[in-house]
PDB file of N, CA and C in Angstrom:
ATOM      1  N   UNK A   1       0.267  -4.280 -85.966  1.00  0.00           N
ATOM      2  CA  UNK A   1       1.590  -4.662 -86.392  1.00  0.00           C
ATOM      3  C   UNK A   1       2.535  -4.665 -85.179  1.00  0.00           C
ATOM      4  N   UNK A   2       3.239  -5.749 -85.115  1.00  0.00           N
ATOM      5  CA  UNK A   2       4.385  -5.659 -84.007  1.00  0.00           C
ATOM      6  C   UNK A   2       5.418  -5.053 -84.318  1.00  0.00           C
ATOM      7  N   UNK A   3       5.961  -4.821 -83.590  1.00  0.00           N
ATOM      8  CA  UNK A   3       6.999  -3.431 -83.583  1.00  0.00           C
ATOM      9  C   UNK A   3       8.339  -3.738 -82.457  1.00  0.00           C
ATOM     10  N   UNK A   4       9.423  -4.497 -82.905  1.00  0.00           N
ATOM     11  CA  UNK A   4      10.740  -5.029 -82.150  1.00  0.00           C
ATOM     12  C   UNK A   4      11.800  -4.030 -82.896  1.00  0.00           C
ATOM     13  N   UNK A   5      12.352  -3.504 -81.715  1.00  0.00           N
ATOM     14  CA  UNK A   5      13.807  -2.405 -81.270  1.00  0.00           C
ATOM     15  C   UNK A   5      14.563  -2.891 -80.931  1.00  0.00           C
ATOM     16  N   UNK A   6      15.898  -3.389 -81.309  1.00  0.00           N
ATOM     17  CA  UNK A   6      16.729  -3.640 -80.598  1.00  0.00           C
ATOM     18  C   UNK A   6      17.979  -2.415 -80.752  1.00  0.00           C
ATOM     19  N   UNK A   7      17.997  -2.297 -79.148  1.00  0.00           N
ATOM     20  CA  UNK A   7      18.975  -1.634 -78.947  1.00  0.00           C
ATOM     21  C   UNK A   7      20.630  -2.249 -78.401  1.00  0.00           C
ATOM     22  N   UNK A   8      21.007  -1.560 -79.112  1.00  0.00           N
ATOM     23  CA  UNK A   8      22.777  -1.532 -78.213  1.00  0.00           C
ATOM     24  C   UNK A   8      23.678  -0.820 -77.701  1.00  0.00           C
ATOM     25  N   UNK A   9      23.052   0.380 -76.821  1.00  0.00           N
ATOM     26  CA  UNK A   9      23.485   1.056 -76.588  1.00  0.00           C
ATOM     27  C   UNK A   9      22.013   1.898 -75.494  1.00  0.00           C
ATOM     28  N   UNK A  10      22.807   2.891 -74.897  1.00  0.00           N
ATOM     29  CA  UNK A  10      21.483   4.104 -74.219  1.00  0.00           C
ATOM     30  C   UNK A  10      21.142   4.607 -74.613  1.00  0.00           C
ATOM     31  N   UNK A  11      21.771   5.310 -75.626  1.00  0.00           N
ATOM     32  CA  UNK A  11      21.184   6.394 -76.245  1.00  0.00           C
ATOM     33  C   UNK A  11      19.866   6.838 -76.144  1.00  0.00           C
ATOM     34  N   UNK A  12      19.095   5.939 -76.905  1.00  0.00           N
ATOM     35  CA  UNK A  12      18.164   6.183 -77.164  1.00  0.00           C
ATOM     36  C   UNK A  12      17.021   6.667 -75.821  1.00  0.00           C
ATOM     37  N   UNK A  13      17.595   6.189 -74.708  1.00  0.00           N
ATOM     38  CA  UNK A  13      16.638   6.478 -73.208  1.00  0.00           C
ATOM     39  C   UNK A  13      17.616   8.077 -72.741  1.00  0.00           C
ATOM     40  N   UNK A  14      18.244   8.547 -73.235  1.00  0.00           N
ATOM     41  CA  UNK A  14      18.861   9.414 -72.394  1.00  0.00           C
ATOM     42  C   UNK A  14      19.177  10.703 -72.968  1.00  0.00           C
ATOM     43  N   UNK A  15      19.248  11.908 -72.427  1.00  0.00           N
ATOM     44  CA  UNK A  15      19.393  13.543 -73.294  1.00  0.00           C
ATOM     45  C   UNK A  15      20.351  12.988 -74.113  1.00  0.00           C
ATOM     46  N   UNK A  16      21.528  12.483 -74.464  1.00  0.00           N
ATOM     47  CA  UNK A  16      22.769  12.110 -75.412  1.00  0.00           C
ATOM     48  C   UNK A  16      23.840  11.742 -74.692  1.00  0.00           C
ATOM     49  N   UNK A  17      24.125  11.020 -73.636  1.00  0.00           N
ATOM     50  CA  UNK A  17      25.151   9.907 -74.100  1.00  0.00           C
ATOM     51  C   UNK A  17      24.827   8.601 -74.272  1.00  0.00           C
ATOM     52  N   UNK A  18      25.658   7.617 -74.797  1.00  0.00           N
ATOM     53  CA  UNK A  18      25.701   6.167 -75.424  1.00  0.00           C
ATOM     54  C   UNK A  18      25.690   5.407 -73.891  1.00  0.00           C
ATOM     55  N   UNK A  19      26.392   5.946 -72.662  1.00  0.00           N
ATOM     56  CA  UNK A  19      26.937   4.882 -71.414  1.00  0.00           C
ATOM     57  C   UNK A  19      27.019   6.047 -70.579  1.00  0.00           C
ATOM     58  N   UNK A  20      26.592   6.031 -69.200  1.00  0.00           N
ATOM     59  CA  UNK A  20      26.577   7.180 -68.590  1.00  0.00           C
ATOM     60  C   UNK A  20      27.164   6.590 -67.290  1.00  0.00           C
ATOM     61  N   UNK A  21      27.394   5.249 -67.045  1.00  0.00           N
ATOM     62  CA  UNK A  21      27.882   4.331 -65.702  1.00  0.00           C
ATOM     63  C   UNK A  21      29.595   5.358 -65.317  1.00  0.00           C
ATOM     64  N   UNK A  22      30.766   5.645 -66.606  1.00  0.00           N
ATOM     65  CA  UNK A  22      31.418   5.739 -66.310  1.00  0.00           C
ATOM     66  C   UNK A  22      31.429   7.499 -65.458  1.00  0.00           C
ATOM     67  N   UNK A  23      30.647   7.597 -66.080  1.00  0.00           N
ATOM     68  CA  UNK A  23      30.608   9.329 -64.706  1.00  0.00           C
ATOM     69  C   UNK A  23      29.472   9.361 -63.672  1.00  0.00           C
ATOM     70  N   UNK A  24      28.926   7.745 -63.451  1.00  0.00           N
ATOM     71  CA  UNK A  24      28.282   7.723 -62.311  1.00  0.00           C
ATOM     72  C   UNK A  24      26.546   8.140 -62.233  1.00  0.00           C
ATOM     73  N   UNK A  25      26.431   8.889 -63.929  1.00  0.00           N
ATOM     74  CA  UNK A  25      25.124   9.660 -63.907  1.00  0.00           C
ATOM     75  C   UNK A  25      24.152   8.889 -63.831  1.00  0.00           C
ATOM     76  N   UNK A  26      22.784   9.338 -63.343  1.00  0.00           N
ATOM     77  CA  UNK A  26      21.377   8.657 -63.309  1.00  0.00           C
ATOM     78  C   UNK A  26      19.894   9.788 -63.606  1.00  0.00           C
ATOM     79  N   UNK A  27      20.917  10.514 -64.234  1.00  0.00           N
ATOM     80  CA  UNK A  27      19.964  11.653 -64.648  1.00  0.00           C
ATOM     81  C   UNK A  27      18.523  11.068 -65.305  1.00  0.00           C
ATOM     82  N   UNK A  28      18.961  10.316 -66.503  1.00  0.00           N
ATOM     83  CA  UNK A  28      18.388   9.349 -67.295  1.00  0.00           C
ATOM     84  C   UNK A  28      16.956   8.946 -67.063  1.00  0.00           C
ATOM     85  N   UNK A  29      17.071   7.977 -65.730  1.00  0.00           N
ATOM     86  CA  UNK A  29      15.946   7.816 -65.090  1.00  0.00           C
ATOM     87  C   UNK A  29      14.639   8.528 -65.043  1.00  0.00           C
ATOM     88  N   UNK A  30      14.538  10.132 -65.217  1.00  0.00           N
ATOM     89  CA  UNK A  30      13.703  10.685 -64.827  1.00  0.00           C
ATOM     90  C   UNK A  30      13.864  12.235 -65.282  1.00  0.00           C
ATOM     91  N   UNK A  31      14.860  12.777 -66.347  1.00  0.00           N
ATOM     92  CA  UNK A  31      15.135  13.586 -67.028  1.00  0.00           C
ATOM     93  C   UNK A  31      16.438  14.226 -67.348  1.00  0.00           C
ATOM     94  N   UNK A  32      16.885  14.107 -68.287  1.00  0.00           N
ATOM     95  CA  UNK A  32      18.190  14.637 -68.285  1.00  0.00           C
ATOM     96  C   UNK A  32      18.523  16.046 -68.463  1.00  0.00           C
ATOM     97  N   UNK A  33      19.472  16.741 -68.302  1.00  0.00           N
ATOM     98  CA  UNK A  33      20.114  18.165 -67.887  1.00  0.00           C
ATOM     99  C   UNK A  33      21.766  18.478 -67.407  1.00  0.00           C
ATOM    100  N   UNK A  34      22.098  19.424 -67.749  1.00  0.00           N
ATOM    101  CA  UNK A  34      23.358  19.331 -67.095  1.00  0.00           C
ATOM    102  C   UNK A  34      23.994  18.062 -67.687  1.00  0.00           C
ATOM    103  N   UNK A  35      24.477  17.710 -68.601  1.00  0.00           N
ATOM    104  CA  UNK A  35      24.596  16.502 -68.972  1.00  0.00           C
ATOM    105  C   UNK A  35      26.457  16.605 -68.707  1.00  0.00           C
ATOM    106  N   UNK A  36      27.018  15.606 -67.888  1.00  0.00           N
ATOM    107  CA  UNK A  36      28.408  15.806 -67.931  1.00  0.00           C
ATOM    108  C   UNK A  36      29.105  15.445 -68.690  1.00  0.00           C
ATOM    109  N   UNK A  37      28.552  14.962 -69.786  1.00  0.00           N
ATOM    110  CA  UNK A  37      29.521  14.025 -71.065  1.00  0.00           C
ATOM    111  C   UNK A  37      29.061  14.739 -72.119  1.00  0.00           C
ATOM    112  N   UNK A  38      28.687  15.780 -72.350  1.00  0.00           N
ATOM    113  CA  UNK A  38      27.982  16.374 -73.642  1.00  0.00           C
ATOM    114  C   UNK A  38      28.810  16.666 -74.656  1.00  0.00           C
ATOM    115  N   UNK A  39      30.412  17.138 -73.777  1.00  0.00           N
ATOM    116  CA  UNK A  39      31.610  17.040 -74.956  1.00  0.00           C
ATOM    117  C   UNK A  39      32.181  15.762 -75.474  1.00  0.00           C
ATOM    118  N   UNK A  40      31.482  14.790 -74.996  1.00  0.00           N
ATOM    119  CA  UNK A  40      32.178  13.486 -75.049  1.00  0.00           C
ATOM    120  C   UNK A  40      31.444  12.890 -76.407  1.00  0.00           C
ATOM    121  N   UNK A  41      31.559  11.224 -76.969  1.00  0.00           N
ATOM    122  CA  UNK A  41      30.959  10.692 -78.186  1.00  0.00           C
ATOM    123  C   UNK A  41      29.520  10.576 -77.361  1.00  0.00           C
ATOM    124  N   UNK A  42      28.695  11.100 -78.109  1.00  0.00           N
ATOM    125  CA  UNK A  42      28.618  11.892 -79.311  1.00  0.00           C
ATOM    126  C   UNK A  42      28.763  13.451 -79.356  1.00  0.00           C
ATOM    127  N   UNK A  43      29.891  13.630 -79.418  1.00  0.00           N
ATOM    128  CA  UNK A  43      30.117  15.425 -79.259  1.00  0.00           C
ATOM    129  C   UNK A  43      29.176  16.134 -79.369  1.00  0.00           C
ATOM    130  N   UNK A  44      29.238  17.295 -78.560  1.00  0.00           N
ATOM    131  CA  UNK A  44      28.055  18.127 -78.908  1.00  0.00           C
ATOM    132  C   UNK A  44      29.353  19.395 -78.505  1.00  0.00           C
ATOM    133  N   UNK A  45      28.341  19.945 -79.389  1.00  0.00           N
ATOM    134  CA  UNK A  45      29.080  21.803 -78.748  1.00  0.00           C
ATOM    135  C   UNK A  45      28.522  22.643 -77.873  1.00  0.00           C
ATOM    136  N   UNK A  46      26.906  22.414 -77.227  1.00  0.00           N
ATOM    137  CA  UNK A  46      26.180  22.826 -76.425  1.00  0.00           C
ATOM    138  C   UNK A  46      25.667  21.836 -75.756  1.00  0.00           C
ATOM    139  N   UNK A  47      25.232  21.889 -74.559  1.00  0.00           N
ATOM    140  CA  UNK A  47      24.180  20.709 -73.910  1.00  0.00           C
ATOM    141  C   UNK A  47      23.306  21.021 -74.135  1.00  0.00           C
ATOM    142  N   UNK A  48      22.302  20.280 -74.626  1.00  0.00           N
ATOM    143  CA  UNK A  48      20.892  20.073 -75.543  1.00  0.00           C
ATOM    144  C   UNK A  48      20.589  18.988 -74.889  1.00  0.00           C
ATOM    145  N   UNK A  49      20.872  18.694 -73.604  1.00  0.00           N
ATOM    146  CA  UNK A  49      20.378  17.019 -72.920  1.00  0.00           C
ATOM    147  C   UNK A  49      18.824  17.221 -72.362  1.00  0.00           C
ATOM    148  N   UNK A  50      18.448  18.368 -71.942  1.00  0.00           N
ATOM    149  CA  UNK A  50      16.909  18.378 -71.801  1.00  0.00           C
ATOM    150  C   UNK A  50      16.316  18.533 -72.545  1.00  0.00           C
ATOM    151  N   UNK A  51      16.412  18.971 -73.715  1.00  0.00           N
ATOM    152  CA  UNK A  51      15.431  18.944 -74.779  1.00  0.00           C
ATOM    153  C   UNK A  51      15.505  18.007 -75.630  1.00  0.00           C
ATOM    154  N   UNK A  52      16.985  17.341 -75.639  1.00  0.00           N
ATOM    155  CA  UNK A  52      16.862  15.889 -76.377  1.00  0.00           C
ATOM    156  C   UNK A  52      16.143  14.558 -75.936  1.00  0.00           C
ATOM    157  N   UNK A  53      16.391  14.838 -74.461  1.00  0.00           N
ATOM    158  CA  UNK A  53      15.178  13.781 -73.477  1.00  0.00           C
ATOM    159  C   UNK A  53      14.304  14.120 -74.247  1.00  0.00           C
ATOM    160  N   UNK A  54      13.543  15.192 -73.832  1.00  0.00           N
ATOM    161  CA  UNK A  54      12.359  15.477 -74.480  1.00  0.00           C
ATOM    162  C   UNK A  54      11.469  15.136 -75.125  1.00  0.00           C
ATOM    163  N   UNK A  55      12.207  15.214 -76.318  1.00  0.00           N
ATOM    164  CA  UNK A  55      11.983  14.893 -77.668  1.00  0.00           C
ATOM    165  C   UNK A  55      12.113  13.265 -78.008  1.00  0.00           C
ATOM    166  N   UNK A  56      13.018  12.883 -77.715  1.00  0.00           N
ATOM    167  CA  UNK A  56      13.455  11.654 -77.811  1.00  0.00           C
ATOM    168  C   UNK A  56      11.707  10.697 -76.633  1.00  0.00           C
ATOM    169  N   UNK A  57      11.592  11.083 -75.304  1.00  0.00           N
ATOM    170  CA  UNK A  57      10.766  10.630 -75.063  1.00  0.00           C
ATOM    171  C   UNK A  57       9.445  10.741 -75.537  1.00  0.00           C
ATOM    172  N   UNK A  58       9.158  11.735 -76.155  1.00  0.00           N
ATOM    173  CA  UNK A  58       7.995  12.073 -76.700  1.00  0.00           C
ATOM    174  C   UNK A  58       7.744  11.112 -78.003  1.00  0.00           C
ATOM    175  N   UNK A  59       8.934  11.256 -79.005  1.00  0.00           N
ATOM    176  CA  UNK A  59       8.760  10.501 -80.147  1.00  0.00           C
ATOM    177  C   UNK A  59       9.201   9.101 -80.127  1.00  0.00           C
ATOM    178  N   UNK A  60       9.446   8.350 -78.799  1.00  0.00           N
ATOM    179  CA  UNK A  60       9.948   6.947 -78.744  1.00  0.00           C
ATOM    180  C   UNK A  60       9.074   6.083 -77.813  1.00  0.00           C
ATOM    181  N   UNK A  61       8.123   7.011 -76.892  1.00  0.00           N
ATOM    182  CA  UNK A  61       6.902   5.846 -76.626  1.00  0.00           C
ATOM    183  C   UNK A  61       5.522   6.410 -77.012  1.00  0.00           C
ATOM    184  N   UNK A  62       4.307   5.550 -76.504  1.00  0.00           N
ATOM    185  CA  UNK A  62       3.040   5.750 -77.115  1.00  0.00           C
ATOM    186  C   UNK A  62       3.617   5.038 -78.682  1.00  0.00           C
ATOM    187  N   UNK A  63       4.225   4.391 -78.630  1.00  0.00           N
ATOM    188  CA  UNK A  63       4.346   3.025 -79.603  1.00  0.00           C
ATOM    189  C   UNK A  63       3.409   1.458 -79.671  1.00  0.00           C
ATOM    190  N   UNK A  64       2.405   1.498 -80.128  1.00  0.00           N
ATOM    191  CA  UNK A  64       1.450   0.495 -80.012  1.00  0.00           C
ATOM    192  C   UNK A  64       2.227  -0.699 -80.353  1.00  0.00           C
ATOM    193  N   UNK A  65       1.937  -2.065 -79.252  1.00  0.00           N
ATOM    194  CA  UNK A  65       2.617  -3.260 -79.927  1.00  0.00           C
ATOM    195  C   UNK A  65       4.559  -3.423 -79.641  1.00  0.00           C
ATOM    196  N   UNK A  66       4.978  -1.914 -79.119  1.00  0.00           N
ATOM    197  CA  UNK A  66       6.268  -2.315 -79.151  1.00  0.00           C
ATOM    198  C   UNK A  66       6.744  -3.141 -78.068  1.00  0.00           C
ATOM    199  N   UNK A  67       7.621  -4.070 -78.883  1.00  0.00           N
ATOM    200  CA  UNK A  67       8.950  -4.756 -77.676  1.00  0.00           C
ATOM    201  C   UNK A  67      10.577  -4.541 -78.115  1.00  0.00           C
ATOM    202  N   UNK A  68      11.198  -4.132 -76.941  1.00  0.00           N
ATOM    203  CA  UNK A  68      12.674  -4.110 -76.871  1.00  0.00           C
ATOM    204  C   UNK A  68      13.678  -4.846 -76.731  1.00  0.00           C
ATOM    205  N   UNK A  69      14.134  -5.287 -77.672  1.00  0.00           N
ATOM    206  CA  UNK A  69      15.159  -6.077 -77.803  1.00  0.00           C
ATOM    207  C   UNK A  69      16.708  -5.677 -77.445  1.00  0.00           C
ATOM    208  N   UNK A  70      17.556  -6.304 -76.330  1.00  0.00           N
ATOM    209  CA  UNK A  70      18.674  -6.104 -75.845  1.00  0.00           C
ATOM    210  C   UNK A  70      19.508  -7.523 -75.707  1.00  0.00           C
ATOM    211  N   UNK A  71      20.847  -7.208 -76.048  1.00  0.00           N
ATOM    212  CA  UNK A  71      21.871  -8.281 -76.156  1.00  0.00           C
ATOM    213  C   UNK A  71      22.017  -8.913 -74.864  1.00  0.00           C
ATOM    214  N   UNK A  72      21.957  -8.230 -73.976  1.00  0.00           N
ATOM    215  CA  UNK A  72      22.348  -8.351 -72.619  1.00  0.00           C
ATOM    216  C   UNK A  72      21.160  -8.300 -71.376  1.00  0.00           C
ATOM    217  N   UNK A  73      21.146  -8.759 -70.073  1.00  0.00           N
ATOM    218  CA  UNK A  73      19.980  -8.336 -68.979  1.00  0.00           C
ATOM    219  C   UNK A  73      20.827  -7.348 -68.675  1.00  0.00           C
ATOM    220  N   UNK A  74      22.044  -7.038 -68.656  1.00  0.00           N
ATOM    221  CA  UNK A  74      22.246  -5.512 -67.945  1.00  0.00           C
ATOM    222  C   UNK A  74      21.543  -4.268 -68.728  1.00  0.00           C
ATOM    223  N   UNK A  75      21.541  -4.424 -69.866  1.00  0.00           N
ATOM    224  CA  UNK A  75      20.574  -3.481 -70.458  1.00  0.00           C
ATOM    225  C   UNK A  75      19.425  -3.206 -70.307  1.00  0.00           C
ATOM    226  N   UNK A  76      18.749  -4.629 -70.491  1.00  0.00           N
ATOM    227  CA  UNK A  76      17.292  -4.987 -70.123  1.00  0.00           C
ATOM    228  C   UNK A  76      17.226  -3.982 -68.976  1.00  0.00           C
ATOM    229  N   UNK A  77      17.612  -4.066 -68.172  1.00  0.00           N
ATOM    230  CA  UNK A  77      17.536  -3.753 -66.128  1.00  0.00           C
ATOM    231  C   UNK A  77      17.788  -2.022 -66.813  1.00  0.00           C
ATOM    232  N   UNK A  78      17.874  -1.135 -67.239  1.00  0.00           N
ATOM    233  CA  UNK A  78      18.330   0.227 -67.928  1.00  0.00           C
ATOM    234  C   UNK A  78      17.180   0.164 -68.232  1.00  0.00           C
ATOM    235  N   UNK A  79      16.754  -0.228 -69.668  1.00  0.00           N
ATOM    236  CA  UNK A  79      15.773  -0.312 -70.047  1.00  0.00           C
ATOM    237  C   UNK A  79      13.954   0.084 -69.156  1.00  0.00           C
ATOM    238  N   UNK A  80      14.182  -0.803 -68.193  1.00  0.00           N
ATOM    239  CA  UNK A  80      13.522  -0.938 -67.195  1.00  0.00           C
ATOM    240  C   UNK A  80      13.799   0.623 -66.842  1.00  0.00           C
ATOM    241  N   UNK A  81      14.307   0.923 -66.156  1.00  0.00           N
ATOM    242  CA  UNK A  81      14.233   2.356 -65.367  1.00  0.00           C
ATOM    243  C   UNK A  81      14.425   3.054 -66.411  1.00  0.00           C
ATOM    244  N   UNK A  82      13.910   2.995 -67.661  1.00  0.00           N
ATOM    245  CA  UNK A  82      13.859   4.447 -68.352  1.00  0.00           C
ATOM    246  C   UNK A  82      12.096   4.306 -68.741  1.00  0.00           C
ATOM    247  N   UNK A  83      12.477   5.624 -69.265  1.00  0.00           N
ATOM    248  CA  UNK A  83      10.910   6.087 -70.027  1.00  0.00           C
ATOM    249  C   UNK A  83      10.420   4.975 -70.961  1.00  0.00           C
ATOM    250  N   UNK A  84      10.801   3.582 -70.997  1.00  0.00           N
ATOM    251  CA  UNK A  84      10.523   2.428 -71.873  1.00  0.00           C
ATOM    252  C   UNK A  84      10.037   1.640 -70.671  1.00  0.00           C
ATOM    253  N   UNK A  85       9.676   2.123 -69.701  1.00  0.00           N
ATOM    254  CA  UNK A  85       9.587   0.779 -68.327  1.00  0.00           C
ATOM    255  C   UNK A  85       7.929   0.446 -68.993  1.00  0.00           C
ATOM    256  N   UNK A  86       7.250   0.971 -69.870  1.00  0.00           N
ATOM    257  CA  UNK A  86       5.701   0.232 -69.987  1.00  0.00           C
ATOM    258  C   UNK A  86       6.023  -0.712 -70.824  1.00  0.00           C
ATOM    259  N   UNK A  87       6.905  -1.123 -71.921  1.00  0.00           N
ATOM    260  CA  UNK A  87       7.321  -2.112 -72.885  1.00  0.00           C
ATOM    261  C   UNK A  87       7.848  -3.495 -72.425  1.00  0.00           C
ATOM    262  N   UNK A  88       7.451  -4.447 -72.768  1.00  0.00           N
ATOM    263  CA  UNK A  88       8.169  -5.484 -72.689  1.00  0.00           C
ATOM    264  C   UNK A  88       9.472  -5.537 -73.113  1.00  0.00           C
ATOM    265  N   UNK A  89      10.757  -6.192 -72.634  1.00  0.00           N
ATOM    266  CA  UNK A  89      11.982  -6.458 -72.952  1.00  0.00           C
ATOM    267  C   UNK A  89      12.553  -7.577 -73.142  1.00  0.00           C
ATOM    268  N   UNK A  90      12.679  -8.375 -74.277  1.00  0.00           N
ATOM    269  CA  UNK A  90      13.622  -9.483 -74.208  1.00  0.00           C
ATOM    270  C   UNK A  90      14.958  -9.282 -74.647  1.00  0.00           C
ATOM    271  N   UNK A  91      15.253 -10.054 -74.069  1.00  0.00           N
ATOM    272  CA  UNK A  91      17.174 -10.495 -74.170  1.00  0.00           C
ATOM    273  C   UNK A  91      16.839 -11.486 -75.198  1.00  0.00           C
ATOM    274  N   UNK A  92      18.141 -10.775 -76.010  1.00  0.00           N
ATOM    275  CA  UNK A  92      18.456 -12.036 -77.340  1.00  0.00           C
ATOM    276  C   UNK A  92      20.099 -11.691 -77.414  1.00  0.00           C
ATOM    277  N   UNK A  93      20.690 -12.898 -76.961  1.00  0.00           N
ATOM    278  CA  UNK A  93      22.016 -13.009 -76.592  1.00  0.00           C
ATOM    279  C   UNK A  93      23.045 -13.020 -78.241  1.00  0.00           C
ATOM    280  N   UNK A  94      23.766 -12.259 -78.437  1.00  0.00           N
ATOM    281  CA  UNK A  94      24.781 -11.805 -79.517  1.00  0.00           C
ATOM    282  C   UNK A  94      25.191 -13.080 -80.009  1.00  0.00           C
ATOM    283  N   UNK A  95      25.080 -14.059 -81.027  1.00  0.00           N
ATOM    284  CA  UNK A  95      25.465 -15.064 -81.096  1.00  0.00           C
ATOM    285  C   UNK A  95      26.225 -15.576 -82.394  1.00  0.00           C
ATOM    286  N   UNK A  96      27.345 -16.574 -82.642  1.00  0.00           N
ATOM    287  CA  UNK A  96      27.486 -16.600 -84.216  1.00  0.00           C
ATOM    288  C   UNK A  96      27.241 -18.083 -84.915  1.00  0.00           C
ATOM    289  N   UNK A  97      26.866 -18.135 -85.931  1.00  0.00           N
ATOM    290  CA  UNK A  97      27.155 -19.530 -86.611  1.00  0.00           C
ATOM    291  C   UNK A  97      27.855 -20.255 -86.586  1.00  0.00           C
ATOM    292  N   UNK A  98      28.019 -20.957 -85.360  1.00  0.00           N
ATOM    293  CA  UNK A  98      29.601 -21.932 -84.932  1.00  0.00           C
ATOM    294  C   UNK A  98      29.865 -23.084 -86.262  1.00  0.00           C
ATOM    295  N   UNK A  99      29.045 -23.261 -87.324  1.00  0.00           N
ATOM    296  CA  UNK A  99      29.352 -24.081 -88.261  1.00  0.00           C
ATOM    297  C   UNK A  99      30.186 -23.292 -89.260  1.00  0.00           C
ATOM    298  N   UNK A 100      29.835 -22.167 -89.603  1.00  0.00           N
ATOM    299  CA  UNK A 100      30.921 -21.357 -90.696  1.00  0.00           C
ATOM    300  C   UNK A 100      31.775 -20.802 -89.376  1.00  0.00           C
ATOM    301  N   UNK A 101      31.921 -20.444 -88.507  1.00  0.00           N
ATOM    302  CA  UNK A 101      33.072 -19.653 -87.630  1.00  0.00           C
ATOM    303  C   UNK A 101      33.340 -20.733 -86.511  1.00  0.00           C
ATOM    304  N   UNK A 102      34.612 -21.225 -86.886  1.00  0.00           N
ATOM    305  CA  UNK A 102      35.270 -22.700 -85.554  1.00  0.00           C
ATOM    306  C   UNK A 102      36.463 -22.325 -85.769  1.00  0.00           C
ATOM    307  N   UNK A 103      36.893 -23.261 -84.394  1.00  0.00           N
ATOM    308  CA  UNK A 103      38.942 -23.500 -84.364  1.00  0.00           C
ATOM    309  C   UNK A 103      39.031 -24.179 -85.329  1.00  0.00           C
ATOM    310  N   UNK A 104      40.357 -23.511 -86.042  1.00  0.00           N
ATOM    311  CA  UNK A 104      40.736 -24.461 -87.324  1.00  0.00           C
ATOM    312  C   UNK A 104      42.114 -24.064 -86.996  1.00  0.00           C
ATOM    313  N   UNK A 105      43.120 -25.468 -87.696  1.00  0.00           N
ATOM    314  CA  UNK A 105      44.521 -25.448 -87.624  1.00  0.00           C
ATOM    315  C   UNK A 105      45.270 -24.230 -88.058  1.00  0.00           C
ATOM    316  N   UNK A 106      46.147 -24.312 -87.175  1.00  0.00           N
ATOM    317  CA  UNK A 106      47.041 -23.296 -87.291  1.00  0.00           C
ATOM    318  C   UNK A 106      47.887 -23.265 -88.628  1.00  0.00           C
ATOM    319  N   UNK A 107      47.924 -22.522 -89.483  1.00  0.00           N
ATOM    320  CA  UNK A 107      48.690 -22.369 -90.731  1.00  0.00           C
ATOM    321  C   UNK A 107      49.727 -21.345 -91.018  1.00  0.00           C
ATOM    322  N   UNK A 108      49.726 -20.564 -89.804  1.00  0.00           N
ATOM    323  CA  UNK A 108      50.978 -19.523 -89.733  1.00  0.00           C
ATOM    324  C   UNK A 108      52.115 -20.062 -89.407  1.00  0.00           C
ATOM    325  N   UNK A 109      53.347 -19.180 -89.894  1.00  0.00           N
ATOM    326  CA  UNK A 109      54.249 -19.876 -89.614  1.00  0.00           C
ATOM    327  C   UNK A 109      55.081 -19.703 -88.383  1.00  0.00           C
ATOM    328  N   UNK A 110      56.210 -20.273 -87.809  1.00  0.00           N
ATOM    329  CA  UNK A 110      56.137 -20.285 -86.194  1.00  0.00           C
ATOM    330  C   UNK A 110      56.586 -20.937 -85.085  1.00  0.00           C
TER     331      UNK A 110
END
């Protein structure tokens, strides 16, 4: 059975945060600890970032058949340097039904 993830976000590669660019971290890569955002979304009240790696890596590969699905190649390229680098990754770009959602006349008043 094939098995497609799409993610939108880090989470899932990292002890617990969602985006780790804005404090520079690269813990990620190769184990997390010391996590500097642990009070941040998704709050935590303790850092639990090495044992959430952990766990999280343990129960998210040795997935037979899986591929990762990301909105973006900047993700993809994340993706890549995490504990998912044996999986294939495609990009499938965020897109909408331009036939029900178009410019339509302005009807406000003005």
């Amino acid at each position: 059975m094939q098995v497609k993830w799409t993610l939108h976000d880090c989470w899932v590669f990292t002890g617990h945060c969602s985006h780790f660019t804005y404090v520079g971290c690269d813990k990620w890569k190769a184990g997390c600890s010391n996590c500097p955002q642990f009070d941040q979304y998704p709050k935590a009240i303790t850092d639990n970032s090495a044992d959430n790696y952990s766990r999280k890596k343990k129960a998210f590969t040795g997935v037979s058949n899986l591929t990762i699905v990301t909105p973006s190649n900047w993700l993809k390229e994340k993706v890549k340097q995490s504990f998912f680098s044996e999986y294939p990754v495609e990009v499938h770009y965020n897109t909408i039904n331009t036939n029900i959602f178009k410019p339509t006349p302005n009807t406000f008043p003005g």
